[in-house]
N, C-alpha and C. Protein backbone atom coordinates (compact mmCIF):
# COMPACT_ATOMS: atom_id res chain seq x y z
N UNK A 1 -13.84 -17.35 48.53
CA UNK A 1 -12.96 -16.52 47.75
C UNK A 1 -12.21 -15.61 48.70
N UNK A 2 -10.62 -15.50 48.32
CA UNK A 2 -10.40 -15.06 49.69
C UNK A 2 -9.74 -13.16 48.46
N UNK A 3 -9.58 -12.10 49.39
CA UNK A 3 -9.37 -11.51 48.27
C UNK A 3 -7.41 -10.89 49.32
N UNK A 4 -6.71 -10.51 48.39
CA UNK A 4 -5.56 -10.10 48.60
C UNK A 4 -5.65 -8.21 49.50
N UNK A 5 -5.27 -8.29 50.61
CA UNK A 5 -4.97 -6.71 51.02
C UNK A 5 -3.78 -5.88 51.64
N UNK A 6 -3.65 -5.30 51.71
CA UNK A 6 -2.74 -5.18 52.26
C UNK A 6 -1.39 -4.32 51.17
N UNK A 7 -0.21 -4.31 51.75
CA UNK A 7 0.48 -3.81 50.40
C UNK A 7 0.74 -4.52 49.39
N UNK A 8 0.33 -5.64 49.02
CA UNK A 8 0.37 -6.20 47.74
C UNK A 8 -0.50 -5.36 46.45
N UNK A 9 -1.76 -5.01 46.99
CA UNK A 9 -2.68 -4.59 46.09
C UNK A 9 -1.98 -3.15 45.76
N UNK A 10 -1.60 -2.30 46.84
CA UNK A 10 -1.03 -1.18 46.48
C UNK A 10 0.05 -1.10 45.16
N UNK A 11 0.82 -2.40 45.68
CA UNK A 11 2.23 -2.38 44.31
C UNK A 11 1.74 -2.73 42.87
N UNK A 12 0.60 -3.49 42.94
CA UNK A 12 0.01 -4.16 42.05
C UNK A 12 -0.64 -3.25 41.47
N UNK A 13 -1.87 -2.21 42.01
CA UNK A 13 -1.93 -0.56 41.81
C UNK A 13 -1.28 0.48 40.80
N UNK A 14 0.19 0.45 41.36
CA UNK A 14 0.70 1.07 41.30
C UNK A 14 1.85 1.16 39.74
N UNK A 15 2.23 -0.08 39.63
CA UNK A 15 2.84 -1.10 38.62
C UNK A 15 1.61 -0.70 37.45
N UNK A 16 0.52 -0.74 37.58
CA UNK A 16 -0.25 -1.15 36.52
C UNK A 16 -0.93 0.27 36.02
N UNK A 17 -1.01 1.44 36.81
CA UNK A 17 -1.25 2.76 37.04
C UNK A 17 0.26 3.63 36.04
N UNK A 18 1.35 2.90 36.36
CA UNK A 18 2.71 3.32 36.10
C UNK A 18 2.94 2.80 33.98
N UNK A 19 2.31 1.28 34.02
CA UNK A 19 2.40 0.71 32.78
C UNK A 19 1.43 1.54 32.02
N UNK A 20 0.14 1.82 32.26
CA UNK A 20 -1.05 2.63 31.91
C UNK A 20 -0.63 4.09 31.14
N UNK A 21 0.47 4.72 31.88
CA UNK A 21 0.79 6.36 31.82
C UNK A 21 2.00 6.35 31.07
N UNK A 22 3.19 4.97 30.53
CA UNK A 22 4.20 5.17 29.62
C UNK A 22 3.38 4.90 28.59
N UNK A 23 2.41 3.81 28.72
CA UNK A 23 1.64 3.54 27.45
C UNK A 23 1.08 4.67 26.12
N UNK A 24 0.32 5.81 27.27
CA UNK A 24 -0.14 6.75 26.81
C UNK A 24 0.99 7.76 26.60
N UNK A 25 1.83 8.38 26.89
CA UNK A 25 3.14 8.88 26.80
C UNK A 25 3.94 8.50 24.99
N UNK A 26 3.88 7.10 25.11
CA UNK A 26 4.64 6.99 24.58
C UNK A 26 3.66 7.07 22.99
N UNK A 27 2.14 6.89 22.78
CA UNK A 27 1.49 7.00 21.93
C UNK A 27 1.65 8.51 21.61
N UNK A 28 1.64 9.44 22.52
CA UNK A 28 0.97 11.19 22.10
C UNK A 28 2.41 11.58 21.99
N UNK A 29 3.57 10.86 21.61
CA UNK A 29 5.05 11.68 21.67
C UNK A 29 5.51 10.82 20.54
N UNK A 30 5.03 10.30 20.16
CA UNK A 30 5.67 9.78 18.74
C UNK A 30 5.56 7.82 18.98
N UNK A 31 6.81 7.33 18.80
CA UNK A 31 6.29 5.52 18.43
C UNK A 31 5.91 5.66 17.41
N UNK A 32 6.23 4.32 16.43
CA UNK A 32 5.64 4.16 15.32
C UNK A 32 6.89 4.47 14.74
N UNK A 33 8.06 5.14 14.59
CA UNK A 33 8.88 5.13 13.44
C UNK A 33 8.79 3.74 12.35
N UNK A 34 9.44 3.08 12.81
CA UNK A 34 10.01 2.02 12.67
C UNK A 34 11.45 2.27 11.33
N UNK A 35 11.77 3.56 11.70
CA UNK A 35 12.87 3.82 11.15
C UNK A 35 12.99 4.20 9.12
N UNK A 36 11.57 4.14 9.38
CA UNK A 36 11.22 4.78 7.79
C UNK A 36 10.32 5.51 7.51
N UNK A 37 9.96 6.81 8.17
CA UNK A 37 8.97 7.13 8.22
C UNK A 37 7.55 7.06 8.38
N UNK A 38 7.61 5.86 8.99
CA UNK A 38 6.96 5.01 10.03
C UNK A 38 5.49 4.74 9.49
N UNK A 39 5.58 3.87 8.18
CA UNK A 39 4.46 3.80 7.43
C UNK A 39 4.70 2.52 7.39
N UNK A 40 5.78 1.46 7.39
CA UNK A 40 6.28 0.51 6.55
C UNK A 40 6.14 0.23 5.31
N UNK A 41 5.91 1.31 4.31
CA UNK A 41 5.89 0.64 3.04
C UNK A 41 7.20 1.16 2.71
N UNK A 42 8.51 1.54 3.71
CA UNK A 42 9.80 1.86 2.45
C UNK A 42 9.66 3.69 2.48
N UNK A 43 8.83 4.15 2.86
CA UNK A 43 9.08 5.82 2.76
C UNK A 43 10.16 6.43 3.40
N UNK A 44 10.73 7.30 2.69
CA UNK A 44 12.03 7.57 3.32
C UNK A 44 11.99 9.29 3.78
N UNK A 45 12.72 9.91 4.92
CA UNK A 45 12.25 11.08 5.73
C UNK A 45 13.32 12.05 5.31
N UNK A 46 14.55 11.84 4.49
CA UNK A 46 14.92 12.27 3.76
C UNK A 46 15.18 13.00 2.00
N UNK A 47 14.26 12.42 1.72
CA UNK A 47 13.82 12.55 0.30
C UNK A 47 13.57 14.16 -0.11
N UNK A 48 13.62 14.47 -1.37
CA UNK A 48 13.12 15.79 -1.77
C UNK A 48 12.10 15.44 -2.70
N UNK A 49 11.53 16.08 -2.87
CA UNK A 49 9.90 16.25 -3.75
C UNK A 49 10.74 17.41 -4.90
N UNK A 50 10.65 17.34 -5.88
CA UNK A 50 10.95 17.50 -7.04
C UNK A 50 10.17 17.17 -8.05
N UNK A 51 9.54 17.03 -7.70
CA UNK A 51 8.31 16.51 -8.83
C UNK A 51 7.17 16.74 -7.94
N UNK A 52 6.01 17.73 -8.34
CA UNK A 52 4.50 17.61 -7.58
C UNK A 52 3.65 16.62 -7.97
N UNK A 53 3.32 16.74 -7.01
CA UNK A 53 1.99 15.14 -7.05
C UNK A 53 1.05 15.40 -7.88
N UNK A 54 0.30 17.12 -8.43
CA UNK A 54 -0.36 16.97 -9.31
C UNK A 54 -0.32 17.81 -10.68
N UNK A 55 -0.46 19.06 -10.87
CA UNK A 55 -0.15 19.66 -12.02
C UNK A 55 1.29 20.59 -12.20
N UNK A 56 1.59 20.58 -12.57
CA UNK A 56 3.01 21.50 -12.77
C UNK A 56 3.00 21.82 -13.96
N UNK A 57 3.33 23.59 -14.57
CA UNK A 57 3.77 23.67 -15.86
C UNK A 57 5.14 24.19 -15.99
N UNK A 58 5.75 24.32 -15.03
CA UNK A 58 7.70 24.60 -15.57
C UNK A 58 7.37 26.08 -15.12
N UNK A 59 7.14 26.75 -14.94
CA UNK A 59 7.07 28.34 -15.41
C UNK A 59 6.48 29.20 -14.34
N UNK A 60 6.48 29.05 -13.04
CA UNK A 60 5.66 29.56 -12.13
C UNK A 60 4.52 28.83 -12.04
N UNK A 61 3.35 29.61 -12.34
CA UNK A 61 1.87 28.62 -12.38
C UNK A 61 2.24 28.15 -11.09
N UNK A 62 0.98 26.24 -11.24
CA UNK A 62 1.00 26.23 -9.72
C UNK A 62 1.20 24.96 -10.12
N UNK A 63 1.71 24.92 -8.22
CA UNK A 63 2.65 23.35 -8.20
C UNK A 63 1.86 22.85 -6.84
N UNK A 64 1.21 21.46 -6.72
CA UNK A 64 1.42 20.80 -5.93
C UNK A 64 1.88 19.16 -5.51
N UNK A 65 1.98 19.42 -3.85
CA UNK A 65 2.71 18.16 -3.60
C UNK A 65 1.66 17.27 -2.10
N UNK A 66 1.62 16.36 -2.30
CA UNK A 66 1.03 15.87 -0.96
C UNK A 66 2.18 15.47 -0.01
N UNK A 67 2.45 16.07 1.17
CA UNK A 67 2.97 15.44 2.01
C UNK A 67 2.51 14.92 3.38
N UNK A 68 3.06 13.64 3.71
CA UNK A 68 3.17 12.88 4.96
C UNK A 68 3.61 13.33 6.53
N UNK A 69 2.86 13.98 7.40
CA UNK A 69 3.17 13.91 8.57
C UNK A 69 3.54 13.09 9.76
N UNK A 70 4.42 12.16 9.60
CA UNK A 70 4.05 11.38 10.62
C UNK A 70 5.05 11.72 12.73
N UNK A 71 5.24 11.39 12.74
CA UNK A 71 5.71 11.17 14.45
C UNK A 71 6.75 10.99 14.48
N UNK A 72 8.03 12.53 14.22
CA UNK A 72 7.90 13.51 13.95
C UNK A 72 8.62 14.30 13.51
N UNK A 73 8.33 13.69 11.75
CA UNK A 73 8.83 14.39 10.32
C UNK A 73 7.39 14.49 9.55
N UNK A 74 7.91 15.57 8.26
CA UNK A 74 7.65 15.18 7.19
C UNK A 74 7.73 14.73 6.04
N UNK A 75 7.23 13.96 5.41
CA UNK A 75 7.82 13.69 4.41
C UNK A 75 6.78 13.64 3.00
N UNK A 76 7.56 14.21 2.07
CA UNK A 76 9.11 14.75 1.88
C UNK A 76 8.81 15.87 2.49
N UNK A 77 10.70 16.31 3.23
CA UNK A 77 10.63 17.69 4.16
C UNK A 77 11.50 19.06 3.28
N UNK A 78 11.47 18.40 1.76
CA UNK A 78 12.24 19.44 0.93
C UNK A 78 11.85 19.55 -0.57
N UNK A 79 10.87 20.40 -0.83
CA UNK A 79 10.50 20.74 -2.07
C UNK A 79 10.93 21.68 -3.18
N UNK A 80 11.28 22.03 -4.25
CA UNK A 80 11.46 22.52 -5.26
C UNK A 80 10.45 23.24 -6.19
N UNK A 81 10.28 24.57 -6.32
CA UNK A 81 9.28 24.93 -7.22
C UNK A 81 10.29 26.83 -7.61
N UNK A 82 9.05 26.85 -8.83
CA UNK A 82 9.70 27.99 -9.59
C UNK A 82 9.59 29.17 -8.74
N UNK A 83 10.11 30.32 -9.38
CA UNK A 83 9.78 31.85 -8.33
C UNK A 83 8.71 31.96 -8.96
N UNK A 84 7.89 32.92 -7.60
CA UNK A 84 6.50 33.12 -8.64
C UNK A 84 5.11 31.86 -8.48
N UNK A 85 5.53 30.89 -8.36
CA UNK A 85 4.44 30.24 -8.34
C UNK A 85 3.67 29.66 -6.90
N UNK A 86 2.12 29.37 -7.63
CA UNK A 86 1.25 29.03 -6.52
C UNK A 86 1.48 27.57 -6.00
N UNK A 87 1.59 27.44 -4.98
CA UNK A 87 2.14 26.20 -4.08
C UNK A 87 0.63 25.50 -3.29
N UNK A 88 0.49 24.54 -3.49
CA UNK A 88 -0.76 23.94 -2.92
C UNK A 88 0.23 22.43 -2.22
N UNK A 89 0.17 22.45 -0.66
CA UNK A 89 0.68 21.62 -0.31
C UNK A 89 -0.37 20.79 0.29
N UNK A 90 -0.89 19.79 -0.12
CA UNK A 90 -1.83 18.50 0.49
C UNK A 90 -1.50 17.44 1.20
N UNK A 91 -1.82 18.03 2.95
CA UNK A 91 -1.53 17.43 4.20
C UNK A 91 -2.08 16.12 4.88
N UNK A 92 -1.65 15.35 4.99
CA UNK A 92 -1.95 13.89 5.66
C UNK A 92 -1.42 13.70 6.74
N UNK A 93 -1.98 13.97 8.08
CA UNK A 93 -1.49 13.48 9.40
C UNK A 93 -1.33 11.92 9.36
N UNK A 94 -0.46 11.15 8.95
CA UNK A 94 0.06 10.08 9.39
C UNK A 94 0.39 9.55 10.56
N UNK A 95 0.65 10.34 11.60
CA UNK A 95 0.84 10.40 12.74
C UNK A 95 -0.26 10.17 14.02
N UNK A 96 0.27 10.32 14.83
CA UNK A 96 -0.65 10.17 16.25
C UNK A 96 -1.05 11.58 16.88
N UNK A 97 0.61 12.25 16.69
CA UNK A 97 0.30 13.44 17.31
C UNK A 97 -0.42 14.78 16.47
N UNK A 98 -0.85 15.80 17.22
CA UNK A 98 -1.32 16.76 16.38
C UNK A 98 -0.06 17.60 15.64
N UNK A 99 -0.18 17.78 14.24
CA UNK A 99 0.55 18.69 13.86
C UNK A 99 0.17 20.03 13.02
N UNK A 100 0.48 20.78 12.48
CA UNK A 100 0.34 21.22 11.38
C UNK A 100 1.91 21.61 10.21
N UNK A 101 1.53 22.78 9.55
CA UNK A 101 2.89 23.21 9.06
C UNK A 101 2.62 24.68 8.69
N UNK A 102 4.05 25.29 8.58
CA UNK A 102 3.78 26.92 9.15
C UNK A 102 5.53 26.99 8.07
N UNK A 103 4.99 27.79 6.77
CA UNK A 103 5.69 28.39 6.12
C UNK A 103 6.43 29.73 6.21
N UNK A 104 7.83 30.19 6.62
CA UNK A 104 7.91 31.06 6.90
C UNK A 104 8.05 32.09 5.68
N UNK A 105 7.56 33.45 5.89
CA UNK A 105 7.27 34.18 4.51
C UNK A 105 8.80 34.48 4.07
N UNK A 106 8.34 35.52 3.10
CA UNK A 106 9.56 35.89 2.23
C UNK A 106 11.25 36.61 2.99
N UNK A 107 10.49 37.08 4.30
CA UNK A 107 11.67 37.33 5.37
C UNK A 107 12.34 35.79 5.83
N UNK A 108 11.75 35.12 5.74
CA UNK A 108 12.22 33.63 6.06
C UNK A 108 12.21 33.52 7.97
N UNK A 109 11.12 34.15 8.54
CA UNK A 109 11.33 34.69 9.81
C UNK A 109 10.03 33.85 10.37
N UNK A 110 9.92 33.49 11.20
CA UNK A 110 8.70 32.67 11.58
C UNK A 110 7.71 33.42 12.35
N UNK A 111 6.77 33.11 12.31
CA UNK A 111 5.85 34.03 13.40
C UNK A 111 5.63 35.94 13.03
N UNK A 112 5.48 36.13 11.82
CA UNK A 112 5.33 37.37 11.33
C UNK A 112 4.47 37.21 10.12
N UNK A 113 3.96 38.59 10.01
CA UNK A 113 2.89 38.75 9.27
C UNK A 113 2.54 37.53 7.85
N UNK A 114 4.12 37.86 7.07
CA UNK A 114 4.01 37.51 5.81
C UNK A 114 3.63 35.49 5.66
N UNK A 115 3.82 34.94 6.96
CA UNK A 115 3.93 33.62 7.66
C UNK A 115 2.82 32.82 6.56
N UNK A 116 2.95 31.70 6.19
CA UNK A 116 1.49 30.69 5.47
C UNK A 116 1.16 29.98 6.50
N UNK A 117 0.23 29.66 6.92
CA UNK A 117 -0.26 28.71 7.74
C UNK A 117 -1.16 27.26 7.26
N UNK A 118 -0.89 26.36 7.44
CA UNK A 118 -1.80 24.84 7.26
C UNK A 118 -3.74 25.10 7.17
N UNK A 119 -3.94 25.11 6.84
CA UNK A 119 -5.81 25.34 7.28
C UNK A 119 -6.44 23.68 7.18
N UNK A 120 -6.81 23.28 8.35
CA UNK A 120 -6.93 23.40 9.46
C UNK A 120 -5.50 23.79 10.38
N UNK A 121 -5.22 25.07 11.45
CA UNK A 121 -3.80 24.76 12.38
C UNK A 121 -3.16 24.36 13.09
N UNK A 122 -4.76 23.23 13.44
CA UNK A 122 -4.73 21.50 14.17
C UNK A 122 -4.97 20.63 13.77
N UNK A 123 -3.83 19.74 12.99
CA UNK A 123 -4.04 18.82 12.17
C UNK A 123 -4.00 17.54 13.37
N UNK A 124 -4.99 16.74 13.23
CA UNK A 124 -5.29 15.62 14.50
C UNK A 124 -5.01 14.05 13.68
N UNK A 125 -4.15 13.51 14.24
CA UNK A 125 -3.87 12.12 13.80
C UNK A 125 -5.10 11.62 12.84
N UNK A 126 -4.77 11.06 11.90
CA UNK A 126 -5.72 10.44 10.44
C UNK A 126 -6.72 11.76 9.81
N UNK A 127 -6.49 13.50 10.25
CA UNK A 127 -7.17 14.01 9.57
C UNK A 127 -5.96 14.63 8.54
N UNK A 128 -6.47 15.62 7.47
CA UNK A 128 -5.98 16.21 6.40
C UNK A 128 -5.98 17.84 6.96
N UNK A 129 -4.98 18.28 6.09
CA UNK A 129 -5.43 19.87 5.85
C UNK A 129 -4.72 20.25 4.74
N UNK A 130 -4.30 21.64 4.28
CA UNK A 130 -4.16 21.94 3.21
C UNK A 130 -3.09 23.45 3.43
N UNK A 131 -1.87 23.98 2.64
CA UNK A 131 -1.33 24.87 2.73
C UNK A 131 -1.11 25.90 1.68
N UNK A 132 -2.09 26.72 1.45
CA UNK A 132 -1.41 27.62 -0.02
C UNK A 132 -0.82 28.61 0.33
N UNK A 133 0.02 28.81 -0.25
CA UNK A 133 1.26 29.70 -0.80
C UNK A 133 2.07 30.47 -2.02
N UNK A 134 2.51 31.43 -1.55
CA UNK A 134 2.94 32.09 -2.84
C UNK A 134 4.73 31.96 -3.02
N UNK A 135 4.97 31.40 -3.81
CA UNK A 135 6.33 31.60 -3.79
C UNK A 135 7.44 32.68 -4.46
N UNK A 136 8.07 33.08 -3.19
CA UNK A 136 8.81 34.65 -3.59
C UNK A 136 9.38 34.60 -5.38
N UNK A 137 9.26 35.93 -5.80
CA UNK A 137 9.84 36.09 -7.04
C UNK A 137 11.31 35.78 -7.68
N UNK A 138 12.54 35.52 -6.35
CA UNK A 138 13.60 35.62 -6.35
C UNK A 138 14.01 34.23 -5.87
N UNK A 139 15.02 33.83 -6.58
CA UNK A 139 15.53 32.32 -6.05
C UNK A 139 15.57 32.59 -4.64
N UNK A 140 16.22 31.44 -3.78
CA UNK A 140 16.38 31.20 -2.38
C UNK A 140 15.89 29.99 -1.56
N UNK A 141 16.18 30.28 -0.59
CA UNK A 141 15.14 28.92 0.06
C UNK A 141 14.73 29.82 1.19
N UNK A 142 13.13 28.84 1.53
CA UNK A 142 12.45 29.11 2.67
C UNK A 142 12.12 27.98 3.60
N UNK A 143 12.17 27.95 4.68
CA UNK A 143 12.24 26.85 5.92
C UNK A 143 10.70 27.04 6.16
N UNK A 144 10.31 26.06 6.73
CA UNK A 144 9.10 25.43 6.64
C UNK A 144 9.28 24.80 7.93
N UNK A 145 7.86 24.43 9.30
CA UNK A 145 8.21 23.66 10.19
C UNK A 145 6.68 23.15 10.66
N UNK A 146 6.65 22.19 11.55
CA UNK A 146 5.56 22.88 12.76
C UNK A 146 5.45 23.42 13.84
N UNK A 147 4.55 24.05 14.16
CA UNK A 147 4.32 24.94 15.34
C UNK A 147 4.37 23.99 16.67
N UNK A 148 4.18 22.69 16.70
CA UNK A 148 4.14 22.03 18.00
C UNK A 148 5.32 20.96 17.98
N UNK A 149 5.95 20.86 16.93
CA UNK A 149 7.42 19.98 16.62
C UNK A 149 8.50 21.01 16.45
N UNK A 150 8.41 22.36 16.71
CA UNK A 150 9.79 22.98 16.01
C UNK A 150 11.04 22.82 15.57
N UNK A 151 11.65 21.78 16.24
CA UNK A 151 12.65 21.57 16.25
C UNK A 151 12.61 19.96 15.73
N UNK A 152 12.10 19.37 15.32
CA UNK A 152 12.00 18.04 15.04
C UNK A 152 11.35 18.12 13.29
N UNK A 153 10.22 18.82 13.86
CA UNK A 153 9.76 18.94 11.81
C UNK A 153 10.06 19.95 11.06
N UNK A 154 11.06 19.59 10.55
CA UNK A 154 11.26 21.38 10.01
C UNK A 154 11.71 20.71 7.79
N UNK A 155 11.48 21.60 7.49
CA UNK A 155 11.86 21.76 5.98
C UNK A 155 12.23 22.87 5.48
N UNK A 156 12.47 22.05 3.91
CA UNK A 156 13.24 23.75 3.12
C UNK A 156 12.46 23.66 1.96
N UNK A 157 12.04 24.61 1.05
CA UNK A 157 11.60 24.83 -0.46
C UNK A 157 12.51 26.00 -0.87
N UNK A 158 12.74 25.09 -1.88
CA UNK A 158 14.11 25.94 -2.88
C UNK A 158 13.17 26.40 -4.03
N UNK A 159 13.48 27.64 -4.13
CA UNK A 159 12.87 28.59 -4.86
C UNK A 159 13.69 29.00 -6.14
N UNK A 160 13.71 28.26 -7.30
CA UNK A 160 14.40 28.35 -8.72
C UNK A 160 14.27 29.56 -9.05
């Protein structure tokens, strides 16, 4: 058996050290779209939630919605609920990467007191978490994002 030395093994090394590190790169930064919110069943990253996934009574009260995290939107990234009411948002990391979601309060200002936060505030690829909230008394909208996507996951809830 004769074995190869010399700079062959180095390039060969090196090539395969190089394929190894886009591999992983390209898993912890997103991949997976496939241009529909990267589920393939047809989900779309544009959509509004207008309807909660489980109880709603018209009138404040409480509204919730489950949404989809994936790599790196959410979806749906635009919800609708009354002034006044309790907001229960039910989180599914779809994704690879860690996310959460971070409601900005009634200042609409991020990173200040009045802020909602996700519980868990490290949501880890295939786990869940959960967001309650109060929604201001006064129409408007409030932007919504995550803390480790800022600029990539962001939303709005329009406040009737």
């Amino acid at each position: 058996m004769s074995f190869v030395t010399g700079p062959r093994i180095s390039v060969r090394v090196l090539l395969a050290l190089g394929l190894s590190a886009l591999l992983v790169v390209s898993f912890a930064c997103g991949g997976g779209d496939e241009g529909n919110g990267g589920d393939g069943e047809g989900a779309t990253r544009s959509g509004a939630a207008t309807t909660p996934a489980g109880n709603a009574d018209g009138g404040g009260g409480q509204e919730e919605f489950d949404v989809s995290m994936t790599d790196n939107a959410f979806d749906p990234n635009e919800f609708t609920v009354p002034a006044g009411a309790e907001v229960t948002l039910n989180l599914n990391n779809d994704g690879t990467a860690i996310h959460n979601m971070r409601v900005a309060g009634d200042d609409n200002e991020y990173d200040t007191d009045d802020d909602a936060v996700s519980e868990e505030e490290v949501i880890s690829g295939g786990d869940t978490g959960v967001l309650e909230w109060t929604a201001p008394d006064e129409a408007g909208e409030i932007d919504f994002r995550c803390d480790f996507h800022p600029t990539e996951m962001t939303g709005t809830i329009i406040v009737e």
